[in-house]
C-alpha atoms as a PDB file:
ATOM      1  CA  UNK A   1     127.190  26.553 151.227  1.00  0.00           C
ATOM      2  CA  UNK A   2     127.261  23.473 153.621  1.00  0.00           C
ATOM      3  CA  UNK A   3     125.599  20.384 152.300  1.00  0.00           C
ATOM      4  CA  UNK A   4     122.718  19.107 154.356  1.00  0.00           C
ATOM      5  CA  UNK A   5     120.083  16.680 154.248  1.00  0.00           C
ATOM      6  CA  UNK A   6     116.501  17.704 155.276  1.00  0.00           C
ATOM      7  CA  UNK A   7     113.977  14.910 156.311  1.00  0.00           C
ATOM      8  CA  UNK A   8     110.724  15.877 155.910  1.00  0.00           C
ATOM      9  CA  UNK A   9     108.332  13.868 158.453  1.00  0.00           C
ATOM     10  CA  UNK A  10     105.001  14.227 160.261  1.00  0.00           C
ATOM     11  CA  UNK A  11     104.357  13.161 164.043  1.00  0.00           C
ATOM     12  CA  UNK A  12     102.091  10.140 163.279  1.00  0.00           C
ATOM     13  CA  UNK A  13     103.715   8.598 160.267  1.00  0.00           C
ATOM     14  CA  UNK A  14     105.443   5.338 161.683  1.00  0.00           C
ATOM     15  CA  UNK A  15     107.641   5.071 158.954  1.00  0.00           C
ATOM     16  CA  UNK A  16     108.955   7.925 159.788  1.00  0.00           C
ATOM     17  CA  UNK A  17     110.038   7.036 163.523  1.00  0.00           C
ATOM     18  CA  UNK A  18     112.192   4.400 162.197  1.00  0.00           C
ATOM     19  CA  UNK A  19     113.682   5.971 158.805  1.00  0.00           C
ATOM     20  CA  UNK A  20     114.648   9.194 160.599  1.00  0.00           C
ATOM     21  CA  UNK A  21     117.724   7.929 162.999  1.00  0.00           C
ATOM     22  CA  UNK A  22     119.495   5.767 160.139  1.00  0.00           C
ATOM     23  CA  UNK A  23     118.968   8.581 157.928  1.00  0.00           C
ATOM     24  CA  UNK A  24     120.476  11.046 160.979  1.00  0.00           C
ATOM     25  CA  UNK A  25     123.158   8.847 161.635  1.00  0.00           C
ATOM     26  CA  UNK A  26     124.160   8.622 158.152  1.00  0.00           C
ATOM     27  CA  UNK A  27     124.214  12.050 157.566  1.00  0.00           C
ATOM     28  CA  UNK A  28     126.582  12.486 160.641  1.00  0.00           C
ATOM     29  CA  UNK A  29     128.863   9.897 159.299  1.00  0.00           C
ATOM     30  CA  UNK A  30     129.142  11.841 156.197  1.00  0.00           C
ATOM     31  CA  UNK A  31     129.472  15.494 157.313  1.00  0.00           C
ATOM     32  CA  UNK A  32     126.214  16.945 156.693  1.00  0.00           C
ATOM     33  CA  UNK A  33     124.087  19.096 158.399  1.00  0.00           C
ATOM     34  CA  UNK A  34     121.122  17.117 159.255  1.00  0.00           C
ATOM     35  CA  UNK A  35     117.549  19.030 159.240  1.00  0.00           C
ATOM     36  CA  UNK A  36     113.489  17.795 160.034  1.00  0.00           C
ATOM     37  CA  UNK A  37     111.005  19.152 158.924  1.00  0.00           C
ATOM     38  CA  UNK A  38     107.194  18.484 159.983  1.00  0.00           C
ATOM     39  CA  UNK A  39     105.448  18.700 158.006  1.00  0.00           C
ATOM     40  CA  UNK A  40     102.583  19.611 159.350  1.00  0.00           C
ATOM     41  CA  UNK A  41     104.084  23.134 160.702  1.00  0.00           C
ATOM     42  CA  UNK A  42     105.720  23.921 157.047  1.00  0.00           C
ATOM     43  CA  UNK A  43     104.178  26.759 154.730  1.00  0.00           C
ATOM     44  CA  UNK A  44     106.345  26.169 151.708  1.00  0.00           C
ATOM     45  CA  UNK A  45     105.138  25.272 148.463  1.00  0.00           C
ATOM     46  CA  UNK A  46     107.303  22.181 148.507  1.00  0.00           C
ATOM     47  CA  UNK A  47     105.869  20.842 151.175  1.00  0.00           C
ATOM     48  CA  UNK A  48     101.940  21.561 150.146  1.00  0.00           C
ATOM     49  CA  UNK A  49     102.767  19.669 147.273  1.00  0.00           C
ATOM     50  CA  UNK A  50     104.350  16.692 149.166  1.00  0.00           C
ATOM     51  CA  UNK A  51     101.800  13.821 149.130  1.00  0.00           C
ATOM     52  CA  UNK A  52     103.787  11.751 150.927  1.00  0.00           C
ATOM     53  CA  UNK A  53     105.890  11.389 154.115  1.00  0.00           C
ATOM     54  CA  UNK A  54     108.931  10.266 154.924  1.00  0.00           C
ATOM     55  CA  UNK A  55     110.688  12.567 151.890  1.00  0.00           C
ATOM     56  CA  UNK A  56     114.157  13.065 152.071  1.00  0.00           C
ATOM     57  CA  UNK A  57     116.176  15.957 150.101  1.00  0.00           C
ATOM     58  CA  UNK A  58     119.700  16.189 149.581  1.00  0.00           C
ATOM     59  CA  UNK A  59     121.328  19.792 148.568  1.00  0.00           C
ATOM     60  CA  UNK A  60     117.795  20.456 147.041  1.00  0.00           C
ATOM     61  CA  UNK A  61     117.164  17.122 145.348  1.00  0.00           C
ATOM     62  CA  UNK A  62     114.231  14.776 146.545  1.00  0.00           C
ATOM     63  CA  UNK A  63     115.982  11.198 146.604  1.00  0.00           C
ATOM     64  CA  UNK A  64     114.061   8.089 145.525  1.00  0.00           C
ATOM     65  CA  UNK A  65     113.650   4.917 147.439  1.00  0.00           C
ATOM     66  CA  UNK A  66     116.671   3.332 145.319  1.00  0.00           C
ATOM     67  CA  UNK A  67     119.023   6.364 146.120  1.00  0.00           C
ATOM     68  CA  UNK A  68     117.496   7.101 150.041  1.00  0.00           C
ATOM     69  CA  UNK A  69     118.971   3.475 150.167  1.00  0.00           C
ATOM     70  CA  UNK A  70     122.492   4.078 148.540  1.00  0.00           C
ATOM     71  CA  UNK A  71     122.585   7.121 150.513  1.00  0.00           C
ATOM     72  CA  UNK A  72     122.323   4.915 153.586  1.00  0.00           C
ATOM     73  CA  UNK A  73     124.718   1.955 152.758  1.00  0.00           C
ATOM     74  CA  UNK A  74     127.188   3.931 151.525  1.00  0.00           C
END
């Protein structure tokens, strides 16, 4: 199964806008398939329970600020 990360967003979250490229580009650099998901258009029970956006998931696991960071940097 190919590793991807899946950014989970919503159209008027700001933080969003400018999270989503480095977090594109960084998935690019490291050979993963890179997914979005709004939010807003999602049925599954992960994201009704979501009470935040931007959330980003890596092979399954939701990554904190600390490792959405090391993700980034490294």
């Amino acid at each position: 199964m190919a590793k991807q990360v899946t950014f989970y967003s919503h159209k008027d979250c700001g933080f969003c806008g400018d999270l989503r490229p480095l977090v594109k580009k960084a998935a690019k650099l490291k050979g993963l398939k890179f997914v979005e998901v709004d939010v807003e258009k999602c049925e599954s029970k992960f994201c009704d329970a979501l009470s935040y956006v931007p959330v980003v998931v890596l092979d399954g696991k939701k990554l904190s600020a600390k490792k959405i960071e090391t993700f980034l940097s490294s």
